[in-house]
C-alpha atoms as a PDB file:
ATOM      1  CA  UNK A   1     -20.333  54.090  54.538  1.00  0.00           C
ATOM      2  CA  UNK A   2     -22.058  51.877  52.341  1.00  0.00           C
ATOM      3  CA  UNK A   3     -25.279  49.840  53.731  1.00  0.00           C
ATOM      4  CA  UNK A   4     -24.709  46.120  53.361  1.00  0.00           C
ATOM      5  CA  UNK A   5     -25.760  42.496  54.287  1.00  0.00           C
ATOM      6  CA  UNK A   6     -25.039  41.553  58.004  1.00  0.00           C
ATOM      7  CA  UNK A   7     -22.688  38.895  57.794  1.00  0.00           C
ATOM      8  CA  UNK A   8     -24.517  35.457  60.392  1.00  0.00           C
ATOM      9  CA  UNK A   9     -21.764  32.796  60.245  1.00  0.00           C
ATOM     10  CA  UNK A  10     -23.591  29.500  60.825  1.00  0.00           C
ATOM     11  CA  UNK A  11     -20.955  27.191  59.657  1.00  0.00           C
ATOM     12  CA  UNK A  12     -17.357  27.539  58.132  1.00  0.00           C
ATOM     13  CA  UNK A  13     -15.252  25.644  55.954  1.00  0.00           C
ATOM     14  CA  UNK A  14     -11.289  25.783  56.258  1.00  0.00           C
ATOM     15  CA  UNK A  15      -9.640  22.303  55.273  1.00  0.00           C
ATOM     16  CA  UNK A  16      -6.658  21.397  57.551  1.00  0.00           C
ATOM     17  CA  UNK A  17      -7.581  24.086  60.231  1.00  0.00           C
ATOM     18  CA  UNK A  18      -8.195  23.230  63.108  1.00  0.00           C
ATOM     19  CA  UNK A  19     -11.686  24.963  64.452  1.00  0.00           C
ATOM     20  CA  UNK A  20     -13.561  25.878  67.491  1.00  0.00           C
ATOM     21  CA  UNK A  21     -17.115  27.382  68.601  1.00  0.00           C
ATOM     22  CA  UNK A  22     -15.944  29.258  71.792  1.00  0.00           C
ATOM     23  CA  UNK A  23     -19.072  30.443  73.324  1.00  0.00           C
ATOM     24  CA  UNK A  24     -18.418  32.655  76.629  1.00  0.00           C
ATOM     25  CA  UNK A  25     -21.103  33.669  79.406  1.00  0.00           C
ATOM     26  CA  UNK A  26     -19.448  37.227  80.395  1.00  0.00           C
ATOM     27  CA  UNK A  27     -19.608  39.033  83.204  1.00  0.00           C
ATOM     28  CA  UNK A  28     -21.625  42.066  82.957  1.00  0.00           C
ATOM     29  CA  UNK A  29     -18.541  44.318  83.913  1.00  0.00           C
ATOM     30  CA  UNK A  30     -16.624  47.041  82.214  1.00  0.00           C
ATOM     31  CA  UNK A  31     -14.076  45.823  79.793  1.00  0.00           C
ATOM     32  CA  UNK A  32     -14.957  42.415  80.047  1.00  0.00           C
ATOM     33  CA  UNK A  33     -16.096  41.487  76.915  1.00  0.00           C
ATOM     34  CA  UNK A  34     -13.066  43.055  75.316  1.00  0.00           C
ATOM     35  CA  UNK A  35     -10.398  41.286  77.150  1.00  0.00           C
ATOM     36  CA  UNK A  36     -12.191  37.901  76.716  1.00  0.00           C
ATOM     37  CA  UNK A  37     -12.066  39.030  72.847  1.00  0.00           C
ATOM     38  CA  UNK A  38      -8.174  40.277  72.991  1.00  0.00           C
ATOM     39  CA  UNK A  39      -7.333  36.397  75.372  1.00  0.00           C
ATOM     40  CA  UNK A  40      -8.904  34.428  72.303  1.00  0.00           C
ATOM     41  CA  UNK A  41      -6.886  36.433  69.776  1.00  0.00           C
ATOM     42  CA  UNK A  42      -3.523  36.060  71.057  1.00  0.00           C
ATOM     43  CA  UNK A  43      -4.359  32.154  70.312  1.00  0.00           C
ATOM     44  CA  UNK A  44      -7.056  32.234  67.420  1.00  0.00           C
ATOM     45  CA  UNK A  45      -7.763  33.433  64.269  1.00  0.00           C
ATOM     46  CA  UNK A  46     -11.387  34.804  64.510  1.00  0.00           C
ATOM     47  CA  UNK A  47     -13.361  33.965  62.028  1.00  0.00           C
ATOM     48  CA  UNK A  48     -16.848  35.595  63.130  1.00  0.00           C
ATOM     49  CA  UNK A  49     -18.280  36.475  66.201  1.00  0.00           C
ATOM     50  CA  UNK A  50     -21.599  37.773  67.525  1.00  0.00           C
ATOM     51  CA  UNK A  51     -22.328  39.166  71.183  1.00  0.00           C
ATOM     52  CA  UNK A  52     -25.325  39.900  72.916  1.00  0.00           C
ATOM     53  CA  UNK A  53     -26.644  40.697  76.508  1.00  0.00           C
ATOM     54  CA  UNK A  54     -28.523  38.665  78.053  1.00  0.00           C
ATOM     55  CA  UNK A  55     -31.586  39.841  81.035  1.00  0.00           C
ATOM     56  CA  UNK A  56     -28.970  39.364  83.947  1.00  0.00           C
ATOM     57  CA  UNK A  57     -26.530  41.858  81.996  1.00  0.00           C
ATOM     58  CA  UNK A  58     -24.305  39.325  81.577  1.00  0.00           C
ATOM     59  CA  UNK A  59     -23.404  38.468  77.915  1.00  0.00           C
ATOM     60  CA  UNK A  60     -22.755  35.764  75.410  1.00  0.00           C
ATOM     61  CA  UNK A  61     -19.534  36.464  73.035  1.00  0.00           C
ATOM     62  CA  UNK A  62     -19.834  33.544  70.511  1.00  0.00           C
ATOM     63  CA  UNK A  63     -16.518  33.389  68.313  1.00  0.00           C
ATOM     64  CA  UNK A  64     -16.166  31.017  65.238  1.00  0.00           C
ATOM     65  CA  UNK A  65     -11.821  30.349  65.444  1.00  0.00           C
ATOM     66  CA  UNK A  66      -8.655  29.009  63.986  1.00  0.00           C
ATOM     67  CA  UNK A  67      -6.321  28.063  65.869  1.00  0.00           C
ATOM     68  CA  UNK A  68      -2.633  28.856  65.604  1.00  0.00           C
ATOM     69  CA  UNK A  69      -1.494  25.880  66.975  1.00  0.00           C
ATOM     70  CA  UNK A  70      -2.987  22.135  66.076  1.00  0.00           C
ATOM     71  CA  UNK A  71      -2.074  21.422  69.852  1.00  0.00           C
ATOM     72  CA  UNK A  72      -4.801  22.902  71.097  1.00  0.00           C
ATOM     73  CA  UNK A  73      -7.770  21.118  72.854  1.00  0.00           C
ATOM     74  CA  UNK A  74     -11.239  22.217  74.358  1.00  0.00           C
ATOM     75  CA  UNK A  75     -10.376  21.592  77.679  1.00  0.00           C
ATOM     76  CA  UNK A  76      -6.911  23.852  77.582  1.00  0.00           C
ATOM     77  CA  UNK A  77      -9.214  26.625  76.145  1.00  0.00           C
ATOM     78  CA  UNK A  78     -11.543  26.673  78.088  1.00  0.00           C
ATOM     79  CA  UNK A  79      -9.232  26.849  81.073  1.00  0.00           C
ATOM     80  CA  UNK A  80      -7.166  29.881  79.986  1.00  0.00           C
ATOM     81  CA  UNK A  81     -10.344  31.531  79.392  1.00  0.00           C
ATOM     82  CA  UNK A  82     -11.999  30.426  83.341  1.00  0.00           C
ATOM     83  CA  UNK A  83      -8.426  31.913  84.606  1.00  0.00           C
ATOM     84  CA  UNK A  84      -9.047  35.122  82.951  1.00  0.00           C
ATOM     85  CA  UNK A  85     -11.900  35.692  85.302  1.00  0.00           C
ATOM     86  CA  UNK A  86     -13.998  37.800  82.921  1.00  0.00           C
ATOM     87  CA  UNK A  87     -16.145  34.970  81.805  1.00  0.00           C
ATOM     88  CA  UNK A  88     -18.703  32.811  84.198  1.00  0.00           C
ATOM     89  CA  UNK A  89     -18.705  29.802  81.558  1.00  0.00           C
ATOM     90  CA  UNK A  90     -17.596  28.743  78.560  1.00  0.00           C
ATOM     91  CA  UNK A  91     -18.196  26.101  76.674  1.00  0.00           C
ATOM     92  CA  UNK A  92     -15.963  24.978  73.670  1.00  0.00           C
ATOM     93  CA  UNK A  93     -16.680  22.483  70.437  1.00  0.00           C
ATOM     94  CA  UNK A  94     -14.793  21.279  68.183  1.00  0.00           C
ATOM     95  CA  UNK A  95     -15.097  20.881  64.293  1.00  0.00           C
ATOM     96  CA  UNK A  96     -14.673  18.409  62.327  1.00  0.00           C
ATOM     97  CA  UNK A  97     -11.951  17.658  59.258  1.00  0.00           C
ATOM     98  CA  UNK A  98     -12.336  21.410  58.935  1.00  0.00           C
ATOM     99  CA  UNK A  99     -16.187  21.803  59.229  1.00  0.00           C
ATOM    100  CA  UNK A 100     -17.506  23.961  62.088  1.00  0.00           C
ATOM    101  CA  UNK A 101     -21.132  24.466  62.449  1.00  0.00           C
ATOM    102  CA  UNK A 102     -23.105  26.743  65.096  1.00  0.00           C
ATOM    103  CA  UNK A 103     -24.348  24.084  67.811  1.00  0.00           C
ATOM    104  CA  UNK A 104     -24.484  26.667  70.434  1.00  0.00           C
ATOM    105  CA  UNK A 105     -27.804  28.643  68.610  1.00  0.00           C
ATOM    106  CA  UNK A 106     -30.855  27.432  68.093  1.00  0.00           C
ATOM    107  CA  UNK A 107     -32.270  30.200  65.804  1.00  0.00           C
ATOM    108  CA  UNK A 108     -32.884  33.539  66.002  1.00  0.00           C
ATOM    109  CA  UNK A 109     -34.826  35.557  68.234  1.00  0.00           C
ATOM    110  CA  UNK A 110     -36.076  39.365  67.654  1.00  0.00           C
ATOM    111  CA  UNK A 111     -38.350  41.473  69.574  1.00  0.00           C
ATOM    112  CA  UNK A 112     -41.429  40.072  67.664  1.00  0.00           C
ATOM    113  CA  UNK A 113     -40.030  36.382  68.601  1.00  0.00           C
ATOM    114  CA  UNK A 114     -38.353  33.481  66.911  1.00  0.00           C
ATOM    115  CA  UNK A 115     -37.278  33.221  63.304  1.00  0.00           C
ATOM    116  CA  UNK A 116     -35.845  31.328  60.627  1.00  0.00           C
ATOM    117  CA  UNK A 117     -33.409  31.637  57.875  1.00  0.00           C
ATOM    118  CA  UNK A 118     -33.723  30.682  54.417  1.00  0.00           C
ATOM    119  CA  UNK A 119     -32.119  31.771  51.121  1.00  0.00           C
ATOM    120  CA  UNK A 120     -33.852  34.428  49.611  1.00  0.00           C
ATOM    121  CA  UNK A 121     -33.801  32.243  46.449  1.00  0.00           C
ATOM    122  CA  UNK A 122     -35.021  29.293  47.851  1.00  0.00           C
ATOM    123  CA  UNK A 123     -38.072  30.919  49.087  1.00  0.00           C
ATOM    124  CA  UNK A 124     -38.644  32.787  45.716  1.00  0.00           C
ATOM    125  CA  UNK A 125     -38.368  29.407  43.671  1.00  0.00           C
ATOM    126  CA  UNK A 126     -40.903  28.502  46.064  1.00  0.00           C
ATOM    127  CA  UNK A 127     -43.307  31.416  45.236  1.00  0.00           C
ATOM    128  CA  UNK A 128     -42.357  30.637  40.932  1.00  0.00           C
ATOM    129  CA  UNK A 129     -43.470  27.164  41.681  1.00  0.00           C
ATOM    130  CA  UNK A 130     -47.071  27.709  43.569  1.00  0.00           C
ATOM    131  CA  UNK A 131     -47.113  30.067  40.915  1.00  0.00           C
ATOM    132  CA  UNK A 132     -46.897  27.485  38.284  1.00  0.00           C
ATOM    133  CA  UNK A 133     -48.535  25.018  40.012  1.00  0.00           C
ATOM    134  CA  UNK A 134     -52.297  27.459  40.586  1.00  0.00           C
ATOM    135  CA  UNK A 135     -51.610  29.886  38.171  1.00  0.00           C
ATOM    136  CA  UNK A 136     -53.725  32.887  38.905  1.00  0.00           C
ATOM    137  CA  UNK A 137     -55.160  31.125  42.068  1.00  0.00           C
ATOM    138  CA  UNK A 138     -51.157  30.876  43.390  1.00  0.00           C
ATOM    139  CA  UNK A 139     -51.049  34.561  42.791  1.00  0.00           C
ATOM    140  CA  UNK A 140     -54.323  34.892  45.248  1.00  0.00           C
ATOM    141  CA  UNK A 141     -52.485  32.472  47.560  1.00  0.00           C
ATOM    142  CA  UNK A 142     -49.323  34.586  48.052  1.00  0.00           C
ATOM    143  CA  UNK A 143     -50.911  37.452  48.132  1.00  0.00           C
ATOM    144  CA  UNK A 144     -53.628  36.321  51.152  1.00  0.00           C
ATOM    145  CA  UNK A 145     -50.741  34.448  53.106  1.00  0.00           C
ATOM    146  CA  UNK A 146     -49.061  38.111  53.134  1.00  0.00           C
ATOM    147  CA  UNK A 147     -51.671  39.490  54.637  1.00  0.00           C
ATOM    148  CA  UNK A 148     -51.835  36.815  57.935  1.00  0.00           C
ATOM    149  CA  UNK A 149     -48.246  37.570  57.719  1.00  0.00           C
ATOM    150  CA  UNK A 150     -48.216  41.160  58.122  1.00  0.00           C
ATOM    151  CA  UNK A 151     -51.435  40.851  60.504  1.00  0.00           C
ATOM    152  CA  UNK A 152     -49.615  38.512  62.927  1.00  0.00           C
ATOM    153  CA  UNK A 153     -45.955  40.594  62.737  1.00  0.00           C
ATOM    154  CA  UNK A 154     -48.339  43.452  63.230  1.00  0.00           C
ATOM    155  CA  UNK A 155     -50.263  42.310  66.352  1.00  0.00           C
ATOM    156  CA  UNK A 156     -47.048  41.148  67.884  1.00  0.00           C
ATOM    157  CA  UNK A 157     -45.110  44.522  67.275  1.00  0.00           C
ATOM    158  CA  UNK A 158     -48.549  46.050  68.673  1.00  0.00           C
ATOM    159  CA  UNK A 159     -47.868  43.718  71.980  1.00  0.00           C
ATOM    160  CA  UNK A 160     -43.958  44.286  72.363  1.00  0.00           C
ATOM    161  CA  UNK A 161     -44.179  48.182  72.079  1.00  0.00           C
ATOM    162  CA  UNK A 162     -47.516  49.163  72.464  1.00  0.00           C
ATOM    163  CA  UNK A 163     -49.862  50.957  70.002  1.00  0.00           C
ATOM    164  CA  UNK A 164     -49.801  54.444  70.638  1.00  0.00           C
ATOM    165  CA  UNK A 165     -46.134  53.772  69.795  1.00  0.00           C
ATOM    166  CA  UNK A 166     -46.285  51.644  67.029  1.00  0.00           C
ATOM    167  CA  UNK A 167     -48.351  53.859  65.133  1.00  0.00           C
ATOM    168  CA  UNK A 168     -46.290  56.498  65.501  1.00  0.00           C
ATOM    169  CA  UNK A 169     -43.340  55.133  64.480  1.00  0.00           C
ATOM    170  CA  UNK A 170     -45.106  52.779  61.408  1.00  0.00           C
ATOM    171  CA  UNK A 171     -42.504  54.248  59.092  1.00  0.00           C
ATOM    172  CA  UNK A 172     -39.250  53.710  60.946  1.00  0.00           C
ATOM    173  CA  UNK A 173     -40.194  50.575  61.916  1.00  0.00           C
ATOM    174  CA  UNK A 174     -40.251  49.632  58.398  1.00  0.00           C
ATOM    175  CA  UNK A 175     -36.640  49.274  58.464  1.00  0.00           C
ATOM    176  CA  UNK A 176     -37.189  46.031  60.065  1.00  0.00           C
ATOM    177  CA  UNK A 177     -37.751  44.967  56.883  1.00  0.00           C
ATOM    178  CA  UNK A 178     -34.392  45.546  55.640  1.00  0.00           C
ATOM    179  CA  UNK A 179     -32.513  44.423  58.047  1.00  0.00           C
ATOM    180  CA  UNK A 180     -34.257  40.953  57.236  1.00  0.00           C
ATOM    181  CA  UNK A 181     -33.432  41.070  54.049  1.00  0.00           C
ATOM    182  CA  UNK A 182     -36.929  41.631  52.664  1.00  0.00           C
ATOM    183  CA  UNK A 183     -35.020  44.386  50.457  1.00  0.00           C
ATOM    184  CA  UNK A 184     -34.125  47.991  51.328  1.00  0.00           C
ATOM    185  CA  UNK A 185     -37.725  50.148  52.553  1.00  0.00           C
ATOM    186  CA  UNK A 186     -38.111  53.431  52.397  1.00  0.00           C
ATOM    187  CA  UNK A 187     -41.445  55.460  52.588  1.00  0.00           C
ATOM    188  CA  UNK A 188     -42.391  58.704  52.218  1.00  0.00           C
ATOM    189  CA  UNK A 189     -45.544  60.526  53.367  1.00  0.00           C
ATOM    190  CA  UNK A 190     -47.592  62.335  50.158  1.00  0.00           C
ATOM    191  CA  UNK A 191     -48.357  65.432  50.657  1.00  0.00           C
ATOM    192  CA  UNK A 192     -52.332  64.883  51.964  1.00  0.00           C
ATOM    193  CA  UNK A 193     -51.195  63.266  54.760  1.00  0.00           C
ATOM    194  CA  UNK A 194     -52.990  59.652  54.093  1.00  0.00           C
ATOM    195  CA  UNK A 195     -51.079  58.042  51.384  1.00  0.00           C
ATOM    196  CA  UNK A 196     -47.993  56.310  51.862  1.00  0.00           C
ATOM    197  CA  UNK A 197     -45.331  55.470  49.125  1.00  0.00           C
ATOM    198  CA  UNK A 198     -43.137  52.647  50.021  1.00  0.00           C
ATOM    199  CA  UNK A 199     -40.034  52.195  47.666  1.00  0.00           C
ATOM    200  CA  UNK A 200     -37.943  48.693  47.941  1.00  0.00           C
ATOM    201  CA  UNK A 201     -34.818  48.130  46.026  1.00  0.00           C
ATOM    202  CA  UNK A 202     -33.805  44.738  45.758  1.00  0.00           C
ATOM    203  CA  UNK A 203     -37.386  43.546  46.586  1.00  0.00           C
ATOM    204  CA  UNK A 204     -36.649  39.869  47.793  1.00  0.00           C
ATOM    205  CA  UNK A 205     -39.571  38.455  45.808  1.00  0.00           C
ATOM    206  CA  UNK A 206     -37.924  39.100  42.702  1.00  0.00           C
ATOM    207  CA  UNK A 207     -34.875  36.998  43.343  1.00  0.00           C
ATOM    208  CA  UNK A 208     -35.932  35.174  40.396  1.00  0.00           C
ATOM    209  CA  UNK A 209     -39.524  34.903  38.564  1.00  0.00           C
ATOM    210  CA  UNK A 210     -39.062  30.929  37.136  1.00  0.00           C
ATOM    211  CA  UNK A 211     -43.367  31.029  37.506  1.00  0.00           C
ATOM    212  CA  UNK A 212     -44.076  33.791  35.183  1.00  0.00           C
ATOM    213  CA  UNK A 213     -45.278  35.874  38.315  1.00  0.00           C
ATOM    214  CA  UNK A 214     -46.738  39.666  37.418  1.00  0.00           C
ATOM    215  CA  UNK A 215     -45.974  41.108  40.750  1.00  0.00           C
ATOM    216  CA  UNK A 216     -44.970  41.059  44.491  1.00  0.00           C
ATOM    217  CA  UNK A 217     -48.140  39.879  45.469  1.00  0.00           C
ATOM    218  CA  UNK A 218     -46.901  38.557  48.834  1.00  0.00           C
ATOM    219  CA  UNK A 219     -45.271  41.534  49.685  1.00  0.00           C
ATOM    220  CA  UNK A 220     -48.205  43.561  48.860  1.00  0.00           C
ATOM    221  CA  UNK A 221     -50.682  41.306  50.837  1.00  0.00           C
ATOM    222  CA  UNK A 222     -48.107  41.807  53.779  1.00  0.00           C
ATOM    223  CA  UNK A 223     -48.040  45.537  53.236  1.00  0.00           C
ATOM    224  CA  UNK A 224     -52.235  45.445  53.309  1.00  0.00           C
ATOM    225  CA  UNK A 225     -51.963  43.012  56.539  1.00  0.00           C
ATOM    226  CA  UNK A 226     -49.633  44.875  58.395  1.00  0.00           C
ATOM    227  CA  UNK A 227     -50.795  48.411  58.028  1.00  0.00           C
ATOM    228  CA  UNK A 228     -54.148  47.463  58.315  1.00  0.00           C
ATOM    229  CA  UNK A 229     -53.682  45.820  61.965  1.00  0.00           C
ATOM    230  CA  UNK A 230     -51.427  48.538  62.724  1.00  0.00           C
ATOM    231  CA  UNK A 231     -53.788  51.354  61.891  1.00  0.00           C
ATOM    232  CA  UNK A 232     -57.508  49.258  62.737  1.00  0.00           C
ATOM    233  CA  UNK A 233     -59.211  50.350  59.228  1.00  0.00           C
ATOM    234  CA  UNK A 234     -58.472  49.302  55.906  1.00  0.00           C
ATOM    235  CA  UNK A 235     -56.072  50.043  53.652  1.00  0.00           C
ATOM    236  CA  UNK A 236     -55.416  49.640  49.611  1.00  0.00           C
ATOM    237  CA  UNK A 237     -52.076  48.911  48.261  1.00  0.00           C
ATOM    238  CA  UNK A 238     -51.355  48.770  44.719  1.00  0.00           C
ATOM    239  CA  UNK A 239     -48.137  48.110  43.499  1.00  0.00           C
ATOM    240  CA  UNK A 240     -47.083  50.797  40.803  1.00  0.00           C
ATOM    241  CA  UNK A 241     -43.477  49.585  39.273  1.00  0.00           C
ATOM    242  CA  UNK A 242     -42.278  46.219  39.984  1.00  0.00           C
ATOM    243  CA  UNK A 243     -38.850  44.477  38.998  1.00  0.00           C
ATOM    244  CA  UNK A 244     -40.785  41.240  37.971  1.00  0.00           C
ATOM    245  CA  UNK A 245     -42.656  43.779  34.777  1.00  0.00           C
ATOM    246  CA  UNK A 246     -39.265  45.812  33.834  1.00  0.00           C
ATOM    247  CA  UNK A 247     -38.544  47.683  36.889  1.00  0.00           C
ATOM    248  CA  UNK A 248     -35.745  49.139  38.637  1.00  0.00           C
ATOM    249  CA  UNK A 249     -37.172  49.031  41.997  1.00  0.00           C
ATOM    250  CA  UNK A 250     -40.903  47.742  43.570  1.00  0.00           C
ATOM    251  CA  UNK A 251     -42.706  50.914  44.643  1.00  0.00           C
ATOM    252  CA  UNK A 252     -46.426  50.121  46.759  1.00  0.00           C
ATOM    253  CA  UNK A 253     -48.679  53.086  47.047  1.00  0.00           C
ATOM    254  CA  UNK A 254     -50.296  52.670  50.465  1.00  0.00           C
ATOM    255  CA  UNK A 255     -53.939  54.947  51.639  1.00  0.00           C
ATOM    256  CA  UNK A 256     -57.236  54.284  53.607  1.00  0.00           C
ATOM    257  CA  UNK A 257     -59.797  52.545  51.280  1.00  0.00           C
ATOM    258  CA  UNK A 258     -62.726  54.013  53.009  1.00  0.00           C
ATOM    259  CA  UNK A 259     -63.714  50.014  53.357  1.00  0.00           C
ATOM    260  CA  UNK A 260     -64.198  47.986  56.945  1.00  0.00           C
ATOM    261  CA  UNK A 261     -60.901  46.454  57.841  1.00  0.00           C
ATOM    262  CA  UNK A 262     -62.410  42.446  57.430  1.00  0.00           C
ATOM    263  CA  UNK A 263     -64.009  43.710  53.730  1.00  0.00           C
ATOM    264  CA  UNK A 264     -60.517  44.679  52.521  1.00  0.00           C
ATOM    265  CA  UNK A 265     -58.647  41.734  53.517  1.00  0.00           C
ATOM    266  CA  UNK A 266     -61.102  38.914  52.257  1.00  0.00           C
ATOM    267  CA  UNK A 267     -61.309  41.127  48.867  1.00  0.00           C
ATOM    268  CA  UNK A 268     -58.622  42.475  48.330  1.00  0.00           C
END
């Protein structure tokens, strides 16, 4: 099966539909979930839904819909989905002139904490233009706010799983990265044991290079961050084919620099 963007509907656009957020509180019983999901079908067209559990193992079922029938209202909704008696709440909104936007969510929240979404080009025209803007100096500036980056995701991995574990699963972890959309990691252990080669197709910082930028320099910082507040020593990270100079791929080339942790980072 081919690997593929996660699909996070946030709004949707369907002119002379009528649309509802449904969002349902479920009961944390067997089959629950799935005949709250087969009630809303027999009157909606789903258009995207997400579920998660929540600490009480309850869950939330949150279902973006199009209904068959322009009669339909909130209120009669949410009634025929209280009668069910799967779901402890529900709470329905409308759209407007076929609009519906997400006004249940608030974000997104991971094990590290909260986070935000933003097109991958936006934020790379954003990188082109501090490049532009400072030149070389932008390229030092992208490359030192990846390392606080990395640090901080880093120390809060450190704090949500512990050390011991972190560092021994460095690698896998790594596919956090991809399912972010940072681009899709791999990394493979040379054969002395110390240097790491991490390959990323579809590198997100070379969405588009409008600033004449010679590398992933805020990847690589985060790279150096990261794996050096994973591992307490320092790290060097050099960035060996890149998309932005001709590439197919980014590949970083990861190993101990033999340097104090603080030296590394402020010179690096």
């Amino acid at each position: 099966m081919d690997h593929r963007p996660k699909p996070e509907t946030t709004h949707y656009f369907a002119p002379g539909k009528k649309l509802f957020q449904i969002v349902v509180n479920v009961r944390g019983e067997r089959g629950a979930l799935g005949s709250t999901i087969s009630l809303l079908e027999s009157s909606f067209n789903l258009v995207g839904t997400t579920s998660y559990a929540l600490p009480d193992r309850t869950s939330i079922l949150s279902a973006m819909a199009e209904a068959h029938s322009d009669s339909e209202t909130p209120e009669r909704v949410r009634s025929s989905i209280m009668a069910n008696g799967a779901a402890l709440d529900v709470e329905v909104l409308e759209g407007r002139e076929g609009i519906l936007v997400d006004r249940f969510h608030t974000g997104l929240a991971t094990g590290v904490g909260y986070v935000m979404m933003i097109r991958r080009q936006s934020l790379t025209k954003m990188l082109d233009r501090i490049s532009r803007l400072l030149g070389s100096g932008g390229e030092v500036v992208l490359f030192e706010e990846g390392i606080a980056v990395g640090k901080a995701n880093g120390e809060a991995l450190a704090k949500s799983l512990g050390l011991e574990k972190l560092r021994k699963n460095v690698d896998y972890l790594r596919g956090n990265l991809t399912a972010q959309g940072w681009g899709q990691v791999s990394v493979d252990m040379e054969p002395d044991g110390e240097t790491r080669r991490m390959v990323v197709d579809d590198c997100f910082e070379c969405s588009s290079n409008d600033g004449g930028r010679a590398g992933c320099h805020f990847f690589r910082g985060y790279i150096l961050g990261n794996t050096s507040a994973t591992f307490g020593k320092a790290f060097s990270v050099e960035e060996t084919e890149c998309r932005l100079k001709g590439g197919h791929r980014c590949v970083f080339v990861v190993k101990p620099s033999g340097r104090s942790a603080s030296r590394e980072v402020s010179s690096a």
